[in-house]
PDB file of N, CA and C in Angstrom:
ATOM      1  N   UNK A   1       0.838  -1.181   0.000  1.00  0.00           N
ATOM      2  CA  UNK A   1       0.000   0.000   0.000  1.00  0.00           C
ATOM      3  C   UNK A   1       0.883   1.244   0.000  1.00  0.00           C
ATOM      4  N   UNK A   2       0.616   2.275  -0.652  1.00  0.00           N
ATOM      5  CA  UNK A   2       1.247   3.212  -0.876  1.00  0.00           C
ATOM      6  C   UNK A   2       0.539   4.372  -0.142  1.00  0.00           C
ATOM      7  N   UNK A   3       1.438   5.258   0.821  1.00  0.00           N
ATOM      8  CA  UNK A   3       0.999   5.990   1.721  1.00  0.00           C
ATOM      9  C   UNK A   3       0.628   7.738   0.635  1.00  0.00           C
ATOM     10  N   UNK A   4      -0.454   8.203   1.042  1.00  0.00           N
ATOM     11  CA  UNK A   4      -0.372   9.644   0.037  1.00  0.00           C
ATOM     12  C   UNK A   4       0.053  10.454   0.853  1.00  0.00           C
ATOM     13  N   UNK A   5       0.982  11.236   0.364  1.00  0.00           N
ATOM     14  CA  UNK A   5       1.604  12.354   1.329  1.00  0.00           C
ATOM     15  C   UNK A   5       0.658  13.526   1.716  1.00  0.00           C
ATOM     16  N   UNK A   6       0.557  13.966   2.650  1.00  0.00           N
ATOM     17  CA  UNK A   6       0.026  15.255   3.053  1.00  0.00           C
ATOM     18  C   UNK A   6       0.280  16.689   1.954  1.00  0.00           C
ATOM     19  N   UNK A   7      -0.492  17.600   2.263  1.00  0.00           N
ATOM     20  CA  UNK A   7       0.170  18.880   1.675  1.00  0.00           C
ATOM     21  C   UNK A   7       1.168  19.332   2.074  1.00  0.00           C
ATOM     22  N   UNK A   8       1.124  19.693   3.375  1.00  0.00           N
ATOM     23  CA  UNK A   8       2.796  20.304   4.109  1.00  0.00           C
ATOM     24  C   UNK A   8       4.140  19.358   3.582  1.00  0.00           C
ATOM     25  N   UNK A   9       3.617  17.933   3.402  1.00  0.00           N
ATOM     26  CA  UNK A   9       5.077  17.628   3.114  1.00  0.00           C
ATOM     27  C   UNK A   9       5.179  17.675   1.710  1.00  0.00           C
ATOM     28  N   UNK A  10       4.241  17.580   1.002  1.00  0.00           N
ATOM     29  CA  UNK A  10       4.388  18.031  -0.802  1.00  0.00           C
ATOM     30  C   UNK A  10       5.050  19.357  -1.004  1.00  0.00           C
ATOM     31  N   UNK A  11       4.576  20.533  -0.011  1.00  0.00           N
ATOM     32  CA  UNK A  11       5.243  21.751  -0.103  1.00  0.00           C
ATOM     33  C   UNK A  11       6.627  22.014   0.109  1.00  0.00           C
ATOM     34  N   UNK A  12       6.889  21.221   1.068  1.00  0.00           N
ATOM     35  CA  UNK A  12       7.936  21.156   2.010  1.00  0.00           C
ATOM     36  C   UNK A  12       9.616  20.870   0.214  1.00  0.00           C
ATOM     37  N   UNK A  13       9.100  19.968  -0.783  1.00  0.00           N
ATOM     38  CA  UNK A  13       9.744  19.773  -2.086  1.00  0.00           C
ATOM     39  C   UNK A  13       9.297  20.555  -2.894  1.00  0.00           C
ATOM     40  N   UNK A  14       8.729  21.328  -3.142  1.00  0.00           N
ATOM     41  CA  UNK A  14       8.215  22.691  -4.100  1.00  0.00           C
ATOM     42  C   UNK A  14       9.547  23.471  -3.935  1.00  0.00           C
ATOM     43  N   UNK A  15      10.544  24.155  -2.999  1.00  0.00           N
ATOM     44  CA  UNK A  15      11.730  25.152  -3.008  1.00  0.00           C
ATOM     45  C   UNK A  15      12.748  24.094  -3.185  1.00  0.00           C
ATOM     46  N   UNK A  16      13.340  24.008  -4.018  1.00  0.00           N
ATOM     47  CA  UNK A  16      14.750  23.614  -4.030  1.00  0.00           C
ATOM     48  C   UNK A  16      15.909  24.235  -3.715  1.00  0.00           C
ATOM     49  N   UNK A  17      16.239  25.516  -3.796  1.00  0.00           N
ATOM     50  CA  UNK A  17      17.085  26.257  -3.481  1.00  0.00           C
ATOM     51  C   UNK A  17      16.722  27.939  -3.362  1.00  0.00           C
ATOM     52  N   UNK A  18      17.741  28.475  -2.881  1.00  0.00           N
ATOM     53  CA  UNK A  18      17.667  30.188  -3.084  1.00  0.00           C
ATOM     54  C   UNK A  18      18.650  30.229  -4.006  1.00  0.00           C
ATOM     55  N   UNK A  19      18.755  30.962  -5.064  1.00  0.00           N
ATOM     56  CA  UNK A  19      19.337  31.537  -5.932  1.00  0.00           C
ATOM     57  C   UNK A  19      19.682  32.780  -6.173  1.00  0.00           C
ATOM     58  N   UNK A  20      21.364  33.004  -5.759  1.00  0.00           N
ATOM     59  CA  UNK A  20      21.769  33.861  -4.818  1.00  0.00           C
ATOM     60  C   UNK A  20      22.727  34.415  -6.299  1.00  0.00           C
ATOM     61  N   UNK A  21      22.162  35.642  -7.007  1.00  0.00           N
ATOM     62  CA  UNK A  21      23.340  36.260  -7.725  1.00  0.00           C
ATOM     63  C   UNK A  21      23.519  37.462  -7.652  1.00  0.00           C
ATOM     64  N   UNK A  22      24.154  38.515  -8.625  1.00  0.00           N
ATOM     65  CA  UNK A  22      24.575  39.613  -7.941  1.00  0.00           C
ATOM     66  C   UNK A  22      22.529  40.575  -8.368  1.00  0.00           C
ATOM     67  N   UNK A  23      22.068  40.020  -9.437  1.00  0.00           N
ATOM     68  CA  UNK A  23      20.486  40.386  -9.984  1.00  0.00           C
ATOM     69  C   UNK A  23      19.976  40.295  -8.501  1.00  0.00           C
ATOM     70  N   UNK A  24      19.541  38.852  -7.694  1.00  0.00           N
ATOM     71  CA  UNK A  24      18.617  38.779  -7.162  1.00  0.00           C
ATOM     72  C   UNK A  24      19.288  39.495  -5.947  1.00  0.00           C
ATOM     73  N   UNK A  25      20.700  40.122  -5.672  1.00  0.00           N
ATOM     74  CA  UNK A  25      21.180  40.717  -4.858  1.00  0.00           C
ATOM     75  C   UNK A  25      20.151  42.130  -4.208  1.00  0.00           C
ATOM     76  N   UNK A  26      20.295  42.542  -5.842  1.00  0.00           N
ATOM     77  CA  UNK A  26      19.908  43.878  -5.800  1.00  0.00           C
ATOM     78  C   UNK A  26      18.253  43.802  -5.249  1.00  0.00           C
ATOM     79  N   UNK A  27      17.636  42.215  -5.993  1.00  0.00           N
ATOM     80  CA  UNK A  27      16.489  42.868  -5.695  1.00  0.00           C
ATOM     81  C   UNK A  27      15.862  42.302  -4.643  1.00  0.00           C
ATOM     82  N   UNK A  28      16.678  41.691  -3.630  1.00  0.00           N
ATOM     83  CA  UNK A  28      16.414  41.586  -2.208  1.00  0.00           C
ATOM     84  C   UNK A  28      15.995  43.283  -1.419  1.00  0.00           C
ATOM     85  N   UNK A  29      16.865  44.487  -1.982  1.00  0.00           N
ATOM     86  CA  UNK A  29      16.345  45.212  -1.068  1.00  0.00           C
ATOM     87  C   UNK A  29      14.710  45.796  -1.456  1.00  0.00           C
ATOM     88  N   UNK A  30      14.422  45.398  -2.645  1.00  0.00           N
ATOM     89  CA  UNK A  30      13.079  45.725  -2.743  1.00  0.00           C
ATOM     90  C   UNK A  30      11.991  44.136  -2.295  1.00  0.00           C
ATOM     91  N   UNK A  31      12.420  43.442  -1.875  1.00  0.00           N
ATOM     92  CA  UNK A  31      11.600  42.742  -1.522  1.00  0.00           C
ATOM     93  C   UNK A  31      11.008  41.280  -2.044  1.00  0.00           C
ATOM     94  N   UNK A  32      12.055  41.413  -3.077  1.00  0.00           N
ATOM     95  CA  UNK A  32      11.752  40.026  -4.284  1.00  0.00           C
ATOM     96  C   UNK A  32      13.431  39.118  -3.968  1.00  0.00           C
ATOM     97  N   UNK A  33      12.602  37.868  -3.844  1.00  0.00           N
ATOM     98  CA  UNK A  33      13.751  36.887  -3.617  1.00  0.00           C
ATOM     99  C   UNK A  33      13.382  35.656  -4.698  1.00  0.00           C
ATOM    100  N   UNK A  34      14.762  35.173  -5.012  1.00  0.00           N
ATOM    101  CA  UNK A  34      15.024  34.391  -6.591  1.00  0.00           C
ATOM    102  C   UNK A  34      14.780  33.063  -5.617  1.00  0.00           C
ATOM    103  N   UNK A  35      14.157  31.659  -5.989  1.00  0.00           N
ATOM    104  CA  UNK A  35      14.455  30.832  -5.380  1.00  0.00           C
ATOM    105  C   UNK A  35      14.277  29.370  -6.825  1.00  0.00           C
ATOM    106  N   UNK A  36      14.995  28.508  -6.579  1.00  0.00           N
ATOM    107  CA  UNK A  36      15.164  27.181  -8.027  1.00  0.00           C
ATOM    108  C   UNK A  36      13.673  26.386  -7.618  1.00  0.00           C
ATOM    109  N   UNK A  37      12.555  25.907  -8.069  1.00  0.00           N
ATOM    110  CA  UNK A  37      11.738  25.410  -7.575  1.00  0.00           C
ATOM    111  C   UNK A  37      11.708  24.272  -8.632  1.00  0.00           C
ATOM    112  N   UNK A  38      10.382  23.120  -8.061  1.00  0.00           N
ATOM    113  CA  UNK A  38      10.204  22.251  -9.093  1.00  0.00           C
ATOM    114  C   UNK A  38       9.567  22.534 -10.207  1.00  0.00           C
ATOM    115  N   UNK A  39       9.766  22.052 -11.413  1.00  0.00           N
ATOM    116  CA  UNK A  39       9.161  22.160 -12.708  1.00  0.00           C
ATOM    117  C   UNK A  39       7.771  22.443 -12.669  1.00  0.00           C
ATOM    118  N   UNK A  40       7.025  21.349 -12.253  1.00  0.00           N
ATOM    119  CA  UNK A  40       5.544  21.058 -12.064  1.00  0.00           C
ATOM    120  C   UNK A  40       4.843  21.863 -11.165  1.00  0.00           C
ATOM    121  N   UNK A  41       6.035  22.556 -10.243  1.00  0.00           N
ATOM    122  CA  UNK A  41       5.259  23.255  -9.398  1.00  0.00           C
ATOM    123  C   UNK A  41       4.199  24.921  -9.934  1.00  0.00           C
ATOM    124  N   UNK A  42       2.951  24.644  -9.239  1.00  0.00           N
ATOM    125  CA  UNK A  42       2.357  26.324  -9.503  1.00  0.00           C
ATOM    126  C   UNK A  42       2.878  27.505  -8.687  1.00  0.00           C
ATOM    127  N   UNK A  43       2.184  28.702  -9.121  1.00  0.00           N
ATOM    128  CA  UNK A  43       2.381  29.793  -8.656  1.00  0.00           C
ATOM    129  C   UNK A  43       1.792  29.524  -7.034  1.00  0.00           C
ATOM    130  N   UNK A  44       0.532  29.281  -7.016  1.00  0.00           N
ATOM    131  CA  UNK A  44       0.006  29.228  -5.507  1.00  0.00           C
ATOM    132  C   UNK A  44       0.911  28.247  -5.013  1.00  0.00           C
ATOM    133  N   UNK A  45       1.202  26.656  -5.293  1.00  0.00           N
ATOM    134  CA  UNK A  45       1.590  26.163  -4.787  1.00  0.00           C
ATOM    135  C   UNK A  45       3.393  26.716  -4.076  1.00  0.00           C
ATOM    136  N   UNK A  46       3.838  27.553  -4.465  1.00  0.00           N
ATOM    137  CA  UNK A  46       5.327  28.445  -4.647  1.00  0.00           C
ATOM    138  C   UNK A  46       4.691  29.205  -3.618  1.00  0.00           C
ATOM    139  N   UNK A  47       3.612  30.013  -3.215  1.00  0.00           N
ATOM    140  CA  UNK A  47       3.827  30.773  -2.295  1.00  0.00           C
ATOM    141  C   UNK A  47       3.290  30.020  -1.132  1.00  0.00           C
ATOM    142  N   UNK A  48       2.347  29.814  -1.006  1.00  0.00           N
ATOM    143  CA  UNK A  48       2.229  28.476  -0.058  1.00  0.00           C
ATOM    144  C   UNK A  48       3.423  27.618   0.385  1.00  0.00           C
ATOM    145  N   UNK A  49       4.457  27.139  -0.190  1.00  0.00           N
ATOM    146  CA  UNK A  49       5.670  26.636   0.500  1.00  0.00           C
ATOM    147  C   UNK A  49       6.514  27.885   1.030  1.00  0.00           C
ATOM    148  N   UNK A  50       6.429  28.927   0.644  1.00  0.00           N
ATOM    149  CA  UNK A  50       7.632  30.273   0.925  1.00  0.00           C
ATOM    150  C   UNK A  50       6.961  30.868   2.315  1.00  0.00           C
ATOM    151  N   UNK A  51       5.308  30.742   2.639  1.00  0.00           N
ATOM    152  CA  UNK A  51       5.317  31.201   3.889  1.00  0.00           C
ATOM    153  C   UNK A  51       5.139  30.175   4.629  1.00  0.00           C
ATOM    154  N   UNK A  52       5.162  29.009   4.312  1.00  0.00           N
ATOM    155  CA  UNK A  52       5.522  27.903   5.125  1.00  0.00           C
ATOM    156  C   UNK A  52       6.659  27.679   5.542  1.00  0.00           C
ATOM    157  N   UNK A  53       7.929  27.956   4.867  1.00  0.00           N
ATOM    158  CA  UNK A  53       9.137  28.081   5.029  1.00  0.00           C
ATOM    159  C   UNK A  53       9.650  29.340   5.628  1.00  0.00           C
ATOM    160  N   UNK A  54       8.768  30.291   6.276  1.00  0.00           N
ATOM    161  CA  UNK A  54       9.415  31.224   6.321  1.00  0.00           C
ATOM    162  C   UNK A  54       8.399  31.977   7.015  1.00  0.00           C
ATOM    163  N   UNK A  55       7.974  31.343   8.324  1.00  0.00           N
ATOM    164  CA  UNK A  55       6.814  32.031   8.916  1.00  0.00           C
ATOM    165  C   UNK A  55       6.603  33.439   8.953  1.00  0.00           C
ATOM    166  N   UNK A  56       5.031  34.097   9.100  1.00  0.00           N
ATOM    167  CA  UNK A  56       5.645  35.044   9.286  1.00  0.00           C
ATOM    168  C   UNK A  56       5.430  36.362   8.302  1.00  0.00           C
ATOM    169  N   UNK A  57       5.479  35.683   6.827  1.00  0.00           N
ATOM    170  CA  UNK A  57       5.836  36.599   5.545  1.00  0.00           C
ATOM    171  C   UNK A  57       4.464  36.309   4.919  1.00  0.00           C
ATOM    172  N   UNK A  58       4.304  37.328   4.835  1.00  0.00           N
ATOM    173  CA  UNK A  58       3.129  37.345   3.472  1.00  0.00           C
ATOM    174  C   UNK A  58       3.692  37.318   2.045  1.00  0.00           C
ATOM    175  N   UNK A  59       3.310  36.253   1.261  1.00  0.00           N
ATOM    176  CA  UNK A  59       3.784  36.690  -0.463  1.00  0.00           C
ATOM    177  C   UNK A  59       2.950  37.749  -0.869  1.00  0.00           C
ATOM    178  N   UNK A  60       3.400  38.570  -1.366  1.00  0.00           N
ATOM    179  CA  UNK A  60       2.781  39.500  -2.673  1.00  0.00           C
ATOM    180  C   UNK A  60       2.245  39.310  -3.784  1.00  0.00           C
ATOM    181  N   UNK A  61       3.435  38.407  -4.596  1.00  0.00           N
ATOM    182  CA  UNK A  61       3.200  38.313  -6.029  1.00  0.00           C
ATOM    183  C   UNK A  61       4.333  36.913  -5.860  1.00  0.00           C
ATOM    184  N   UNK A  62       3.671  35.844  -7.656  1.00  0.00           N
ATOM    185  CA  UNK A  62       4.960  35.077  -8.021  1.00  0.00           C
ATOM    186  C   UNK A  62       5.017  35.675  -9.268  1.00  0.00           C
ATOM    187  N   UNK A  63       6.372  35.695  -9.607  1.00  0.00           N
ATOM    188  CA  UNK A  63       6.084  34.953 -11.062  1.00  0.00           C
ATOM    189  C   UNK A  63       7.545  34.323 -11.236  1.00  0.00           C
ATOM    190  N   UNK A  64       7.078  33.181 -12.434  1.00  0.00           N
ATOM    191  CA  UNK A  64       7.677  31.820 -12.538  1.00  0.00           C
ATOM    192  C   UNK A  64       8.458  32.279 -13.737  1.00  0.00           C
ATOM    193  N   UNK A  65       9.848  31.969 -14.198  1.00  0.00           N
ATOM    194  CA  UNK A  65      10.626  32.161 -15.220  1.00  0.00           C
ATOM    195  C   UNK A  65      10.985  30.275 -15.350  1.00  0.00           C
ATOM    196  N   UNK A  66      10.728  29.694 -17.225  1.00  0.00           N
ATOM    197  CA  UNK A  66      10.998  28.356 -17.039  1.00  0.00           C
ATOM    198  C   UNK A  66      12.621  28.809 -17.828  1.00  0.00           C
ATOM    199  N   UNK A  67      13.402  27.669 -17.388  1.00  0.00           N
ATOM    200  CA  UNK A  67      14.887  28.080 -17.895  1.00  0.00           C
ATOM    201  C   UNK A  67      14.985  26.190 -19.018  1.00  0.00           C
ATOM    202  N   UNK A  68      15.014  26.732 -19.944  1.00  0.00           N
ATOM    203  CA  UNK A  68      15.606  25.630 -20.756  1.00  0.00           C
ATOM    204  C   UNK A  68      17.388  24.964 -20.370  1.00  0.00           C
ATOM    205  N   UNK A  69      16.602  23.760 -21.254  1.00  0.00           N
ATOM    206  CA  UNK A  69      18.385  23.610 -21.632  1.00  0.00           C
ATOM    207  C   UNK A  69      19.247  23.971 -22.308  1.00  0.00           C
ATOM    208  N   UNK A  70      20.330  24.121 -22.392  1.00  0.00           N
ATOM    209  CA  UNK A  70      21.120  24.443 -23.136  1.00  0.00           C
ATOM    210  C   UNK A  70      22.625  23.685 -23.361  1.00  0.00           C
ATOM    211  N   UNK A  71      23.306  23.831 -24.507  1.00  0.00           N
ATOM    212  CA  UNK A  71      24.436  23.306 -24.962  1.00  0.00           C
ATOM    213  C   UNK A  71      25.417  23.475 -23.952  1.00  0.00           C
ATOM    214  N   UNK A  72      26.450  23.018 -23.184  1.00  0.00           N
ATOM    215  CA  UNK A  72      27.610  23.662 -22.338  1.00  0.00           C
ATOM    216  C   UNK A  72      28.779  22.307 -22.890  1.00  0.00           C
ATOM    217  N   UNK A  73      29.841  23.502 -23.377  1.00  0.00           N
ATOM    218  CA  UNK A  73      31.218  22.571 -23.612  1.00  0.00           C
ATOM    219  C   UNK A  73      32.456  22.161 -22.566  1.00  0.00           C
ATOM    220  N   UNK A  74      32.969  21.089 -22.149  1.00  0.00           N
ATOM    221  CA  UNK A  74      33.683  21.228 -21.287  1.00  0.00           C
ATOM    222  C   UNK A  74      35.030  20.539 -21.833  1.00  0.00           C
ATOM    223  N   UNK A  75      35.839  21.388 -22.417  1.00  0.00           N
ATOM    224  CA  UNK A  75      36.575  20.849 -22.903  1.00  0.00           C
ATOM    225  C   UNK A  75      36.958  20.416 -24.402  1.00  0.00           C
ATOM    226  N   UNK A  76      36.699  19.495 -24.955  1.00  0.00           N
ATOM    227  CA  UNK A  76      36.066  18.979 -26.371  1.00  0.00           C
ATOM    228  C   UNK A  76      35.324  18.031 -26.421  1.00  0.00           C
ATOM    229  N   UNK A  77      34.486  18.004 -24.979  1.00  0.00           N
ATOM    230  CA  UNK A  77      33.277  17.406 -24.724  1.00  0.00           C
ATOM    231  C   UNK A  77      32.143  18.536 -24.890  1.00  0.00           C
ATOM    232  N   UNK A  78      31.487  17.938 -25.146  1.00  0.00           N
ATOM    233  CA  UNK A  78      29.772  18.549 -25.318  1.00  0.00           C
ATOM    234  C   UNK A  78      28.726  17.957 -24.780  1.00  0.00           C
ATOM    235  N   UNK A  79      27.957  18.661 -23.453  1.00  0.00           N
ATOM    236  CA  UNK A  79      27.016  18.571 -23.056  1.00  0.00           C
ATOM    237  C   UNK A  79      25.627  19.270 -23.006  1.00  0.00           C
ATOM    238  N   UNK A  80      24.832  18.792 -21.548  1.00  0.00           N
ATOM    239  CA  UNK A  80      23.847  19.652 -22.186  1.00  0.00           C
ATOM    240  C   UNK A  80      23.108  20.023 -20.615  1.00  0.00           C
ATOM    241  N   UNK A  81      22.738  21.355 -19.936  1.00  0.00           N
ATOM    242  CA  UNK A  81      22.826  21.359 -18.707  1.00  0.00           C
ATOM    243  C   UNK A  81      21.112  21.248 -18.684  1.00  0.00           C
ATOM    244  N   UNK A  82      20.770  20.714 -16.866  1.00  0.00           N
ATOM    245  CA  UNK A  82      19.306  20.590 -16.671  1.00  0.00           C
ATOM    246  C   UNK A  82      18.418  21.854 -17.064  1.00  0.00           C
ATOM    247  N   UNK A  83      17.111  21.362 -17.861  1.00  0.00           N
ATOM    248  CA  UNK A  83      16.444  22.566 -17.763  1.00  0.00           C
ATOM    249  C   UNK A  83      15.579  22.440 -16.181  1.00  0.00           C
ATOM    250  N   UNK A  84      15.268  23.937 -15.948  1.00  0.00           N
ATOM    251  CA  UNK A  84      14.911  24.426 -14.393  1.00  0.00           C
ATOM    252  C   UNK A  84      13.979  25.309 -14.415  1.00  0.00           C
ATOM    253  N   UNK A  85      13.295  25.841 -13.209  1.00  0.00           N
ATOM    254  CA  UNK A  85      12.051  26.797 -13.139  1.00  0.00           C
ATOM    255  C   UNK A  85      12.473  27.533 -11.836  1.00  0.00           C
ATOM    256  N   UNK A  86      12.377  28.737 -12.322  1.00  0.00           N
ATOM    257  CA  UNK A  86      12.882  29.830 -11.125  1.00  0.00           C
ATOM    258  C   UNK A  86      11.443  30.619 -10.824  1.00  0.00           C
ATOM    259  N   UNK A  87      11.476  31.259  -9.445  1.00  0.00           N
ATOM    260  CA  UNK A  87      10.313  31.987  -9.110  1.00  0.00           C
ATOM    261  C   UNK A  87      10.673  32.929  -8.622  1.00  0.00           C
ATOM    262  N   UNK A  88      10.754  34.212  -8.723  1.00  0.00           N
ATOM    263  CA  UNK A  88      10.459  35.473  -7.759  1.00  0.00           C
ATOM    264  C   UNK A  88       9.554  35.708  -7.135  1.00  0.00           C
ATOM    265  N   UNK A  89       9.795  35.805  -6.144  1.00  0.00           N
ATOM    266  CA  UNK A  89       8.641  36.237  -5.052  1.00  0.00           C
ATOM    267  C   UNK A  89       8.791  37.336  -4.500  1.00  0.00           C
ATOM    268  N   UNK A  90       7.830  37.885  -4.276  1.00  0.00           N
ATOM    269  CA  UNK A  90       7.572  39.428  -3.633  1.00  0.00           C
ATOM    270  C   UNK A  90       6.948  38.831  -2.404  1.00  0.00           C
ATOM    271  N   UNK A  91       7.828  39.867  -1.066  1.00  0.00           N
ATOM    272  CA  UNK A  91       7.378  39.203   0.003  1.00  0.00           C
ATOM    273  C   UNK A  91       7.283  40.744   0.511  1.00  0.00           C
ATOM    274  N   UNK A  92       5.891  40.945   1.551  1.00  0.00           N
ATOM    275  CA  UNK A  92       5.697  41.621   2.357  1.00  0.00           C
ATOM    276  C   UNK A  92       6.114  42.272   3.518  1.00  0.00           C
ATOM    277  N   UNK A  93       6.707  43.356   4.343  1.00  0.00           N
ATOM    278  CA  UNK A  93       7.082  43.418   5.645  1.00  0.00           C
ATOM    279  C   UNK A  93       8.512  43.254   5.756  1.00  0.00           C
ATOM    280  N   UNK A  94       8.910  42.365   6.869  1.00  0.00           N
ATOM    281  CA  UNK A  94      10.022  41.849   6.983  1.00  0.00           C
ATOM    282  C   UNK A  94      10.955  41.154   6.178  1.00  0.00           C
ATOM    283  N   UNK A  95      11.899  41.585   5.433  1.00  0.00           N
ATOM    284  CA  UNK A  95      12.838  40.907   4.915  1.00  0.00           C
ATOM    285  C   UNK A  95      13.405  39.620   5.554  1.00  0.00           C
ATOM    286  N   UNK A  96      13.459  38.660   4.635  1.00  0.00           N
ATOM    287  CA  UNK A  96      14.303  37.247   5.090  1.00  0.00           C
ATOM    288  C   UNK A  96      15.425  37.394   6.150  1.00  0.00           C
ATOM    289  N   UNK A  97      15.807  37.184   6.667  1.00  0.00           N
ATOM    290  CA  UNK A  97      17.342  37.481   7.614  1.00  0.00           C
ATOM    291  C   UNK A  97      18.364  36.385   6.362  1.00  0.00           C
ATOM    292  N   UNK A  98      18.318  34.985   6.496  1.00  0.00           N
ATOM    293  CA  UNK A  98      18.740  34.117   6.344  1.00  0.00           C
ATOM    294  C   UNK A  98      19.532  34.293   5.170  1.00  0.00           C
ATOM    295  N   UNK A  99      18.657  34.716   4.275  1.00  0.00           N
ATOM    296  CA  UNK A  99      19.138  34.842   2.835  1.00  0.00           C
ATOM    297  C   UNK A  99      19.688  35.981   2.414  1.00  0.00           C
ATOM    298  N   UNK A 100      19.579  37.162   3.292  1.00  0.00           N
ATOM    299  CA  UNK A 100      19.751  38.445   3.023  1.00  0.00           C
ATOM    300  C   UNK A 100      21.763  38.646   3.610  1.00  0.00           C
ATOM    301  N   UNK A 101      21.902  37.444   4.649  1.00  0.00           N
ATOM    302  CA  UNK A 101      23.414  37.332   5.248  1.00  0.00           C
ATOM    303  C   UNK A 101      24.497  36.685   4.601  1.00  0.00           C
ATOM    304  N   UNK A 102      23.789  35.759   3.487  1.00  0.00           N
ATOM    305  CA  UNK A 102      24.517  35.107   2.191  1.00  0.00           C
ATOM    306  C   UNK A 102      25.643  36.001   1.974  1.00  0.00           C
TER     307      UNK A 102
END
């Protein structure tokens, strides 16, 4: 028998990472943070894990950027890197601490 997971823990795999460059640097001080999420994942489902992860915060806004693959050479090898789905989020109030000390 196969157990069905809850929502909290489905959410809990919706953020894969923060995505920390010198872009989403800048636009931490206005309030938007870059984070790598899953493919399949939605917009609601993206903010729903971000104030779950991060009590506390109200989201604002998402929006989802999908990132293809692309060609990468290493050498006189030729590969081809994962395609990925990034989200900005606009968060309300209090800035992140966590991500903002990166």
């Amino acid at each position: 028998m196969s157990k069905e997971r809850t929502n909290t823990e489905k959410l809990y795999d919706v953020i894969k990472k923060p995505l920390i460059t010198e872009k989403s640097r800048m636009a931490m001080a206005l309030g938007q943070y870059t984070f790598e999420v899953r493919k399949d994942a939605t917009k609601v489902e993206i903010a729903q894990a971000v104030e779950l992860a991060f009590p506390g915060r109200k989201v604002k806004s998402v929006n989802t950027v999908y990132m293809p693959s692309h060609t990468k050479r290493m050498g006189y090898k030729f590969g081809r890197t994962d395609s990925s789905k990034k989200a900005i989020v606009t968060i309300e109030g209090d800035p992140i601490e966590t991500l903002t000390a990166v």
